[in-house]
C-alpha atoms as a PDB file:
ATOM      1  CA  UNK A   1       0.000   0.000   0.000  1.00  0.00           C
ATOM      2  CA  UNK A   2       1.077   3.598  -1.163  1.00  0.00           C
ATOM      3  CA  UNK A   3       2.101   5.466   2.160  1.00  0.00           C
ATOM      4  CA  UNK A   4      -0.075   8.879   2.518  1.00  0.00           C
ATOM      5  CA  UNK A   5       0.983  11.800   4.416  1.00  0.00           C
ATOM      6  CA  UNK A   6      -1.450  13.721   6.843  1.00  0.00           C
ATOM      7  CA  UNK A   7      -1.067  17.219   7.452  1.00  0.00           C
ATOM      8  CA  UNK A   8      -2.795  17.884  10.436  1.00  0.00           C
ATOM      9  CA  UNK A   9      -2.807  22.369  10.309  1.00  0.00           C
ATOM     10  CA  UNK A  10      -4.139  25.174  12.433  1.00  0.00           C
ATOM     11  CA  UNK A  11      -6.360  27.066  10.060  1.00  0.00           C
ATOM     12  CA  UNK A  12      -5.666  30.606  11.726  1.00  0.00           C
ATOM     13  CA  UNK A  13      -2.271  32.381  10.577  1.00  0.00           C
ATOM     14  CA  UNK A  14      -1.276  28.472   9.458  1.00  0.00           C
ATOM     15  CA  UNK A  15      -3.242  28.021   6.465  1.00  0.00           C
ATOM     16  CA  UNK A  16      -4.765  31.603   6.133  1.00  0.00           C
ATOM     17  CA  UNK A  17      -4.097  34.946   7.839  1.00  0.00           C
ATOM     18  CA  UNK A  18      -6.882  36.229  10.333  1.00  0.00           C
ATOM     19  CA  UNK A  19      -7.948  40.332  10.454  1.00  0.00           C
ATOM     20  CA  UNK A  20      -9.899  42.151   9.086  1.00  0.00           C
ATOM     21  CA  UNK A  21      -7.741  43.876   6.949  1.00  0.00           C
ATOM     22  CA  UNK A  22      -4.618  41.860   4.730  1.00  0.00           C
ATOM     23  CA  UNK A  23      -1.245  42.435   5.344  1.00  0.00           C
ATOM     24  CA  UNK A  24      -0.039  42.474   1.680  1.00  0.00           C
ATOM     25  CA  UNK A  25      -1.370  43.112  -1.255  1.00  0.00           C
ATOM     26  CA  UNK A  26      -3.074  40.328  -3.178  1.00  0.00           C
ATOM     27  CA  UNK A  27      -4.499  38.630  -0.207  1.00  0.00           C
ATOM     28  CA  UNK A  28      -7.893  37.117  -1.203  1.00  0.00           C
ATOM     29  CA  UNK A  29     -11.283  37.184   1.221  1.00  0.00           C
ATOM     30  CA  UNK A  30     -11.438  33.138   2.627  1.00  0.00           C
ATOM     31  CA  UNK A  31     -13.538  33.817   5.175  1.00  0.00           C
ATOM     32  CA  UNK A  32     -16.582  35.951   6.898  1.00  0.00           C
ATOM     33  CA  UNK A  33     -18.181  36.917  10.144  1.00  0.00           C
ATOM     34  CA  UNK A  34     -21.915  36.553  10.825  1.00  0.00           C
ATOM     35  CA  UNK A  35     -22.424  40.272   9.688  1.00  0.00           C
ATOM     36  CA  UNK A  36     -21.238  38.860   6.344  1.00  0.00           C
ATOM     37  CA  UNK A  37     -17.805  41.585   6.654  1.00  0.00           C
ATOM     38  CA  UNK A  38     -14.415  39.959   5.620  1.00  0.00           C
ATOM     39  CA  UNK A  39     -12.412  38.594   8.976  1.00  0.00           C
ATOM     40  CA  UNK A  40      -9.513  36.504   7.274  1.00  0.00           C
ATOM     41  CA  UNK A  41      -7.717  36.338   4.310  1.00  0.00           C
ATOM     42  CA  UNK A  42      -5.722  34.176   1.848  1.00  0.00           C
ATOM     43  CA  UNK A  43      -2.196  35.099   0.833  1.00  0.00           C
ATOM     44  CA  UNK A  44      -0.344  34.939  -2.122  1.00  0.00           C
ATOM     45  CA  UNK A  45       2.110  32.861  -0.355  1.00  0.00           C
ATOM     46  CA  UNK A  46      -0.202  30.515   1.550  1.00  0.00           C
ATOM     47  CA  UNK A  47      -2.408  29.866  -1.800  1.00  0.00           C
ATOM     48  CA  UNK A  48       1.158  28.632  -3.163  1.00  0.00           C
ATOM     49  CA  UNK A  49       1.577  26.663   0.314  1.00  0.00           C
ATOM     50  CA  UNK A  50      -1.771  25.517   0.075  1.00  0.00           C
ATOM     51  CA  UNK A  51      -1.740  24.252  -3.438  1.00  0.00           C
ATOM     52  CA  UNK A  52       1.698  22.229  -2.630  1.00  0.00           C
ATOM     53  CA  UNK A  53       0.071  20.477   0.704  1.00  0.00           C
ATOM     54  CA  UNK A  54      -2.941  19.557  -1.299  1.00  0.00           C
ATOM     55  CA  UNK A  55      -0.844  18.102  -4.218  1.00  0.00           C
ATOM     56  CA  UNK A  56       0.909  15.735  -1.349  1.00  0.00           C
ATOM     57  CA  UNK A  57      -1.363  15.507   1.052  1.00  0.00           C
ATOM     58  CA  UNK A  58      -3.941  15.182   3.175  1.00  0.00           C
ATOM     59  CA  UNK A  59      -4.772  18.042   4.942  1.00  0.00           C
ATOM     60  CA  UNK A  60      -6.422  17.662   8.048  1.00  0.00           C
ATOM     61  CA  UNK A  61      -7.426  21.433   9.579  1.00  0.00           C
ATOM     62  CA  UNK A  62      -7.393  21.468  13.261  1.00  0.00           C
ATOM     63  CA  UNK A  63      -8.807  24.219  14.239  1.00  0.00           C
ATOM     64  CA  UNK A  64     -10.389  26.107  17.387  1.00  0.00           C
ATOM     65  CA  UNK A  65     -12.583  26.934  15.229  1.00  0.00           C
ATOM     66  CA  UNK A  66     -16.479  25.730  15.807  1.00  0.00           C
ATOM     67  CA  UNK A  67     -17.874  23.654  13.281  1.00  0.00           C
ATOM     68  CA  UNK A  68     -20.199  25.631  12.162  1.00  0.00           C
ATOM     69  CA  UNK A  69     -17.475  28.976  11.291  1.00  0.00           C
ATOM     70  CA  UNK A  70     -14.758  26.166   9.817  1.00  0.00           C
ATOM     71  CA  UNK A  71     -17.445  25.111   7.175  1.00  0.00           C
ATOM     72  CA  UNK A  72     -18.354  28.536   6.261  1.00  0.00           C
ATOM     73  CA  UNK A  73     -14.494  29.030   4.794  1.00  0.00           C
ATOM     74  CA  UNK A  74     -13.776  29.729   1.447  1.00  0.00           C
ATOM     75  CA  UNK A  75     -11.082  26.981   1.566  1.00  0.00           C
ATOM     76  CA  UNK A  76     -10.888  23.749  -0.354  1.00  0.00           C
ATOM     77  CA  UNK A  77     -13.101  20.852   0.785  1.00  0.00           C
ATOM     78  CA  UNK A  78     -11.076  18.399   2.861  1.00  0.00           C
ATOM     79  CA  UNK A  79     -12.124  15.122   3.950  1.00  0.00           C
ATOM     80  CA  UNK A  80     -11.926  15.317   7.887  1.00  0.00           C
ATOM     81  CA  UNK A  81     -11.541  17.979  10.062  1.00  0.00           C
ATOM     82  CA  UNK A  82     -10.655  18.873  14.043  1.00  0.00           C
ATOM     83  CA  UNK A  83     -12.519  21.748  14.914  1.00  0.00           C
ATOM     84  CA  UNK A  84     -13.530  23.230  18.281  1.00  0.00           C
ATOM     85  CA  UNK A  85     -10.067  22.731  20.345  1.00  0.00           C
ATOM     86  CA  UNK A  86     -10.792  19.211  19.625  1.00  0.00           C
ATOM     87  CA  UNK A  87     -14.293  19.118  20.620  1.00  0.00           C
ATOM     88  CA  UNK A  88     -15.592  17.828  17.057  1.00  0.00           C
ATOM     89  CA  UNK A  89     -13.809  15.277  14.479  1.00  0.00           C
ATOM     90  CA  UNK A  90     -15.659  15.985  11.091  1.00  0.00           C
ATOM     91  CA  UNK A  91     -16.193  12.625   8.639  1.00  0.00           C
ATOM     92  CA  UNK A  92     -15.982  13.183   4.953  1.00  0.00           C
ATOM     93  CA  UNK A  93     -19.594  14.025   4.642  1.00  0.00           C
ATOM     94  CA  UNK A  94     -18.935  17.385   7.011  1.00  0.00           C
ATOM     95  CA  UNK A  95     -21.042  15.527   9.896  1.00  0.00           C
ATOM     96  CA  UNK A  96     -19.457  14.541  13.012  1.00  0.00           C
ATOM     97  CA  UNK A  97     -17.823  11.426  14.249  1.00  0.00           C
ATOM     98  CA  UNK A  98     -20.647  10.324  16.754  1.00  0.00           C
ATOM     99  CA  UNK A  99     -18.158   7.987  18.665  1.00  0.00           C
ATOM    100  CA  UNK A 100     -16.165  11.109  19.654  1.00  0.00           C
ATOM    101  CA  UNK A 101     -18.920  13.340  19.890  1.00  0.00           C
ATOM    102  CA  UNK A 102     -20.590  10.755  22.351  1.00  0.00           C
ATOM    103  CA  UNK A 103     -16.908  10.919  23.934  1.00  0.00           C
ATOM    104  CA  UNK A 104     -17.418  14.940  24.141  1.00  0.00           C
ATOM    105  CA  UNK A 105     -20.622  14.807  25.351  1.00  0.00           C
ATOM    106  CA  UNK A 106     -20.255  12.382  28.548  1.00  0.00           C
ATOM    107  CA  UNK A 107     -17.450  14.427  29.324  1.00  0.00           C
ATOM    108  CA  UNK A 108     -18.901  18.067  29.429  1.00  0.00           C
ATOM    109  CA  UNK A 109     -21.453  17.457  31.411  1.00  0.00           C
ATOM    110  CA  UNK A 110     -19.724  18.140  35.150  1.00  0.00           C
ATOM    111  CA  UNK A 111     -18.124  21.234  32.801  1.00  0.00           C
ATOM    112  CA  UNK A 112     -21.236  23.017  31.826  1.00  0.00           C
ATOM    113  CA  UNK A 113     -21.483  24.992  35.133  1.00  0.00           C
ATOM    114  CA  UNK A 114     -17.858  25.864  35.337  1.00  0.00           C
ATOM    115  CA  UNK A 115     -18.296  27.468  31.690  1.00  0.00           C
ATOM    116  CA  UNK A 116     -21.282  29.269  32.963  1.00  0.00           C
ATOM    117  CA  UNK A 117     -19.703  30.772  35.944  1.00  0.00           C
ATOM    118  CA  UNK A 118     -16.289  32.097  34.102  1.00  0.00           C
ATOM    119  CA  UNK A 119     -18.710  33.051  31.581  1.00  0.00           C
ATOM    120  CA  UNK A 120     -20.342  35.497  33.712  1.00  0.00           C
ATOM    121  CA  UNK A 121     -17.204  36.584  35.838  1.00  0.00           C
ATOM    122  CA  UNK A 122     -15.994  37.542  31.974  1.00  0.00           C
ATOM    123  CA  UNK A 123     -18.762  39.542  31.070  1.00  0.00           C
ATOM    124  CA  UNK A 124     -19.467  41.383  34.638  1.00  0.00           C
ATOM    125  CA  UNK A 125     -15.460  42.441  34.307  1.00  0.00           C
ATOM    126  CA  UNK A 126     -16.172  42.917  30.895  1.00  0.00           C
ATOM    127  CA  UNK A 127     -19.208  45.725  31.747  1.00  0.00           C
ATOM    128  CA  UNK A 128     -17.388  47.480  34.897  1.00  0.00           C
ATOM    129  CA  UNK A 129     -15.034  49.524  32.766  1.00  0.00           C
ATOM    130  CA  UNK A 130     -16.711  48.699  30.232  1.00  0.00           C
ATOM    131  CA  UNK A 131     -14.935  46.592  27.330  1.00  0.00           C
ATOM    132  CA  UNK A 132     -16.326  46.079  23.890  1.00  0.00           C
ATOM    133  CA  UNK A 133     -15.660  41.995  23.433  1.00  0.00           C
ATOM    134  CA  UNK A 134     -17.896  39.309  22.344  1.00  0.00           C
ATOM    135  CA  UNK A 135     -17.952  36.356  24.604  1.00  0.00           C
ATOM    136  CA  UNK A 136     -19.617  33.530  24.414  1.00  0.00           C
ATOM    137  CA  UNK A 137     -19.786  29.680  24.878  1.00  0.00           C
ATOM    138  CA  UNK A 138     -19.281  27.637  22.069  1.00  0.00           C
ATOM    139  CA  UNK A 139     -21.470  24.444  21.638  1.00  0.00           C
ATOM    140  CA  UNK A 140     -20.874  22.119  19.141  1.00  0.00           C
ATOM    141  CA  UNK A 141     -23.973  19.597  18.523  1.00  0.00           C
ATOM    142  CA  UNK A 142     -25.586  20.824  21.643  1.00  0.00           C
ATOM    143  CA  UNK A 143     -22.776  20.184  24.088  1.00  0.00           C
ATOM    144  CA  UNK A 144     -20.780  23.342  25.516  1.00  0.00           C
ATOM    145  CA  UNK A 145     -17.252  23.415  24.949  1.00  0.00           C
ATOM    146  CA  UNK A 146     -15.074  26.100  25.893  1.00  0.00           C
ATOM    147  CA  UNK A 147     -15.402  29.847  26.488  1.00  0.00           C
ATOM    148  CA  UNK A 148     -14.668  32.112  23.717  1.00  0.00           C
ATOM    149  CA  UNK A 149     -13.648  35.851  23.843  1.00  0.00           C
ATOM    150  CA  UNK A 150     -12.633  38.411  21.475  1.00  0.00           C
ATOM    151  CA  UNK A 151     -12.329  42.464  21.494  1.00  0.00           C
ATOM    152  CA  UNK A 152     -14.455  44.222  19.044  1.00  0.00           C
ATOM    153  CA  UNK A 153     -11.543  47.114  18.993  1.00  0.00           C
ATOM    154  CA  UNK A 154      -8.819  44.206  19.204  1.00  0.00           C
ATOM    155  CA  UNK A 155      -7.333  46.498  22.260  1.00  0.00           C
ATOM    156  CA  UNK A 156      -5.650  43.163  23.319  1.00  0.00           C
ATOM    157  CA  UNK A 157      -4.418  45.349  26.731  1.00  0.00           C
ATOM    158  CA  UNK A 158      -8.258  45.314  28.030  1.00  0.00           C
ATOM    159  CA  UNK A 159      -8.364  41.263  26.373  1.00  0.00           C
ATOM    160  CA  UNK A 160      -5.394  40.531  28.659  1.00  0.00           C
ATOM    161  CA  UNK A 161      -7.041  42.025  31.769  1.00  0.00           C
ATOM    162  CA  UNK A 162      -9.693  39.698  31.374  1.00  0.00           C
ATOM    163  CA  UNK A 163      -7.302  36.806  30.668  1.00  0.00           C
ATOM    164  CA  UNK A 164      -5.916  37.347  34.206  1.00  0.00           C
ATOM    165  CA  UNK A 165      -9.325  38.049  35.739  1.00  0.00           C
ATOM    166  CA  UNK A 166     -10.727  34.743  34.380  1.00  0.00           C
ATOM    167  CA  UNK A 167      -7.267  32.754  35.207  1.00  0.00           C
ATOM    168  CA  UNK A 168      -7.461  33.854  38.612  1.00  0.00           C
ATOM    169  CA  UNK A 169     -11.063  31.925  38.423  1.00  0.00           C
ATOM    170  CA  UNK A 170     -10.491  29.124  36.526  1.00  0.00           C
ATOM    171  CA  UNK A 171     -10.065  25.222  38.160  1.00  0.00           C
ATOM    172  CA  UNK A 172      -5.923  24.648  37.755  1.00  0.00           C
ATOM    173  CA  UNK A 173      -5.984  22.154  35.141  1.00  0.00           C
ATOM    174  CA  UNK A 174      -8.309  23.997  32.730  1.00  0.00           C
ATOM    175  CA  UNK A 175      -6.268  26.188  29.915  1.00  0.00           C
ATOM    176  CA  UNK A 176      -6.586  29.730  29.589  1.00  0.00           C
ATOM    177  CA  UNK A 177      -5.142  30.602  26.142  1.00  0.00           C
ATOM    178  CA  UNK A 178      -4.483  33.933  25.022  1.00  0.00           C
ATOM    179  CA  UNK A 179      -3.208  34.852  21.303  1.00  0.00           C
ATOM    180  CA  UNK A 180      -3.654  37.957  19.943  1.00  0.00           C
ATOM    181  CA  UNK A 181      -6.830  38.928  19.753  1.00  0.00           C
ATOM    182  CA  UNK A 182      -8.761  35.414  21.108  1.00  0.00           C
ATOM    183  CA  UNK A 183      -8.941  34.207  24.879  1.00  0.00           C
ATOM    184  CA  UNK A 184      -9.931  30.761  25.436  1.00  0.00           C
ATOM    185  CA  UNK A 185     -10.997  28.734  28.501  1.00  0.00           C
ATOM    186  CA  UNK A 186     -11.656  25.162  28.221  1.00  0.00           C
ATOM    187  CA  UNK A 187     -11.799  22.440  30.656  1.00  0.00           C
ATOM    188  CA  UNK A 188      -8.933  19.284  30.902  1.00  0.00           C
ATOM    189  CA  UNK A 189     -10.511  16.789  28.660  1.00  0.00           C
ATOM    190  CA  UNK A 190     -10.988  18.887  25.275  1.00  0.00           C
ATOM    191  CA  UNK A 191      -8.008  19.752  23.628  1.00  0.00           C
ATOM    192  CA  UNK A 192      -6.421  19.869  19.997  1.00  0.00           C
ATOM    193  CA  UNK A 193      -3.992  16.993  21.172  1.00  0.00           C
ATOM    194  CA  UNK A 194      -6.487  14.620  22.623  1.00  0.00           C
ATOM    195  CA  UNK A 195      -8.530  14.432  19.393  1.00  0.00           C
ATOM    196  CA  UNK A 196      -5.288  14.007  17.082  1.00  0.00           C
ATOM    197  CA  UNK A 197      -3.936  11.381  19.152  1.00  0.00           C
ATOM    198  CA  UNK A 198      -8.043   9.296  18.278  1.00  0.00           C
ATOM    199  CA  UNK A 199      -7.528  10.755  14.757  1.00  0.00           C
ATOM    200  CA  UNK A 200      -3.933   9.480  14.483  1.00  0.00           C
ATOM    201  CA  UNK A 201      -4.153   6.157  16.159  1.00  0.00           C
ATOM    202  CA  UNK A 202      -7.920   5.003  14.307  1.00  0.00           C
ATOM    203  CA  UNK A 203      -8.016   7.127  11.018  1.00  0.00           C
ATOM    204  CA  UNK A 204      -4.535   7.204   9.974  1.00  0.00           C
ATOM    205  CA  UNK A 205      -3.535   4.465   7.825  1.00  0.00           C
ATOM    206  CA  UNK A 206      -0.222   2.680   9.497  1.00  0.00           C
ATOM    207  CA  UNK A 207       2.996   3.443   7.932  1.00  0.00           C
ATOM    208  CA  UNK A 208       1.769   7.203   6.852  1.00  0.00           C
ATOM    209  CA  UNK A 209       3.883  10.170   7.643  1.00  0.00           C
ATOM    210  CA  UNK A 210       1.846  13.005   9.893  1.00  0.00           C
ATOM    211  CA  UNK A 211       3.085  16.474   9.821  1.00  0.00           C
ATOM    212  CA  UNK A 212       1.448  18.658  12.847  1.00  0.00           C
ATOM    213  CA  UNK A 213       1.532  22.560  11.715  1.00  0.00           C
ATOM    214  CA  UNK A 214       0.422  25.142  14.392  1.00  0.00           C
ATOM    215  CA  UNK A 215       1.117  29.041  15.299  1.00  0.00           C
ATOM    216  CA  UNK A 216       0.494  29.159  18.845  1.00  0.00           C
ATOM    217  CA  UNK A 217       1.353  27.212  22.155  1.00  0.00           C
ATOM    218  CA  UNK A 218      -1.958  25.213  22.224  1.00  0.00           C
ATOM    219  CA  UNK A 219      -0.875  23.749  18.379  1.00  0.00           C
ATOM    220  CA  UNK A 220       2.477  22.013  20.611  1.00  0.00           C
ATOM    221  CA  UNK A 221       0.137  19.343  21.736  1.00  0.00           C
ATOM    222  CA  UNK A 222      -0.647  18.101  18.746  1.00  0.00           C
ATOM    223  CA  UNK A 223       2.113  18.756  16.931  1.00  0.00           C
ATOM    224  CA  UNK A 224       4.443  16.767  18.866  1.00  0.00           C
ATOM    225  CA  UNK A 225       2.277  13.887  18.227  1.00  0.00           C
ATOM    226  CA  UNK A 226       3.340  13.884  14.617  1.00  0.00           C
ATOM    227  CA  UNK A 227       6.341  12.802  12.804  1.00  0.00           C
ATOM    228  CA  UNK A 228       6.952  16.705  11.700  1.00  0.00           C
ATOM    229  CA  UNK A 229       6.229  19.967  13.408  1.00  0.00           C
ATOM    230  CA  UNK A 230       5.577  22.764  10.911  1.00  0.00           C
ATOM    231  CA  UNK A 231       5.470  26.463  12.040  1.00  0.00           C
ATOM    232  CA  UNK A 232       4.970  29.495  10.557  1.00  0.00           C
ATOM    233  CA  UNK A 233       7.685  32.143  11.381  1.00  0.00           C
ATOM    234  CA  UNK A 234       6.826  35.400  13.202  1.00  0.00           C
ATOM    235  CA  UNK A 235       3.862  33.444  15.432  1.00  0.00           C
ATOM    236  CA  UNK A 236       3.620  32.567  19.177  1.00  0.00           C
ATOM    237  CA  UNK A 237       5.588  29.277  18.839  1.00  0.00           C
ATOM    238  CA  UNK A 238       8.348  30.770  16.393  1.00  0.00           C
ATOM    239  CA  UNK A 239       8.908  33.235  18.703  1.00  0.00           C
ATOM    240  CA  UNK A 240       8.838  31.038  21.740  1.00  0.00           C
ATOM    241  CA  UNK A 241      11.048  28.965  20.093  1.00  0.00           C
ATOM    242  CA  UNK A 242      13.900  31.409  19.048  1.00  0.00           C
ATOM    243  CA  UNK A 243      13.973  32.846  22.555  1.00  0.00           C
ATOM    244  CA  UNK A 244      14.216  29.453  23.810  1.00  0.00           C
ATOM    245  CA  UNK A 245      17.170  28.738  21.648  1.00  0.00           C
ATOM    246  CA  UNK A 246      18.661  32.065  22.005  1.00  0.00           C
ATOM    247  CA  UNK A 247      18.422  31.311  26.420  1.00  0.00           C
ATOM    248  CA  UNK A 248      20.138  28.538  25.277  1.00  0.00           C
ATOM    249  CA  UNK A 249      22.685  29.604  23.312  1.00  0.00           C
ATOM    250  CA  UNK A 250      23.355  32.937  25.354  1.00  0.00           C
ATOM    251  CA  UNK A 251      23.285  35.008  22.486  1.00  0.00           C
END
């Protein structure tokens, strides 16, 4: 049998660049908000990247996206996906796996209340001074998965304040993300990691090379599950790892 190689990718500032304006010129629209206004685009350079991983392989997005926003992007159809900080494995049809989303769902239940809670601690911090963010928590398939917030200004000083208020809440072994402008709280079983290591170990055909590609510190997870770690430079994890070299090296 012909070996295949998986490329399991982050979708934001992996695959395509987030904002709602393009760095460079020539960047395409890929992908819209529910007020229909453009909030990421494609690069010339990523289209290039794009069209080489999809020549060679097979591209698996893994994504903290929700479901519902990863299927409303522009970008090519792909025949699983990870969406949801690993809340949702996607079949070829677009629908999700039930075994793992009966996995999800027996899980989140002693969660739901926590998510409530740091959901309103967010938004009464959130209203004192006051900050213009959208929070929310995102449910995939009717089962709450993690707490999402993001500035409306992208002042990511006021997002951080709230990343320590909500930190200072949160049980110790749930992850409190923060990268540029999108905090994230979500409780110890969901993760990007935990559903690559199912994907890896019962969809992965033995013998195939994986390649884990990710921007920020919650990608590492996965990522060092694969064979290959992939990283865009000028991210979270680039920079994390040059300092870490450079601490190293004394330079």
């Amino acid at each position: 049998m012909k070996k295949q190689i998986f490329l399991l990718a982050d979708i934001d500032d992996n695959l395509i660049e987030s904002g709602r304006t393009p760095s460079i010129a020539g960047a395409k629209p890929i992908a819209w908000d529910n007020k229909g206004e453009v909030c990421s685009f494609l690069t010339p350079k990523q289209s290039a990247m794009l069209d080489w991983f999809r020549a060679g392989c097979e591209i698996v997005p893994t994504t903290a996206r929700s479901t519902n926003a990863f299927l409303k992007l522009g970008l090519p159809h792909t025949r699983h996906g990870i969406t949801a900080f690993g809340g949702t494995i996607l079949t070829p049809s677009g629908q999700p796996l039930v075994a793992w989303q009966q996995h999800m769902a027996q899980s989140a239940a002693h969660a739901k209340p926590i998510l409530e809670a740091l959901h309103a601690l967010v938004l009464k911090g959130a209203s004192a001074d006051p900050f213009d963010v959208r929070c929310q928590i995102v449910n995939e398939h009717g089962v709450d998965m993690f707490l999402s917030v993001k500035h409306n200004l992208r002042n990511l000083e006021e997002l951080g304040i709230l990343r320590r208020i909500v930190a200072s809440a949160a049980p110790k072994d749930w992850t409190v993300h923060l990268n540029g402008n999108f905090l994230a709280v979500y409780p110890p079983y969901l993760g990007k990691e935990k559903a690559a290591r199912w994907f890896i170990d019962n969809i992965v055909p033995s013998g195939s090379v994986t390649i884990g590609m990710g921007d920020s510190l919650t990608d590492i997870g996965f990522m060092s599950l694969c064979d290959y770690m992939l990283m865009p430079n000028n991210t979270q994890n680039a920079r994390a790892f040059l300092d870490l070299i450079a601490e190293g090296s004394n330079l």
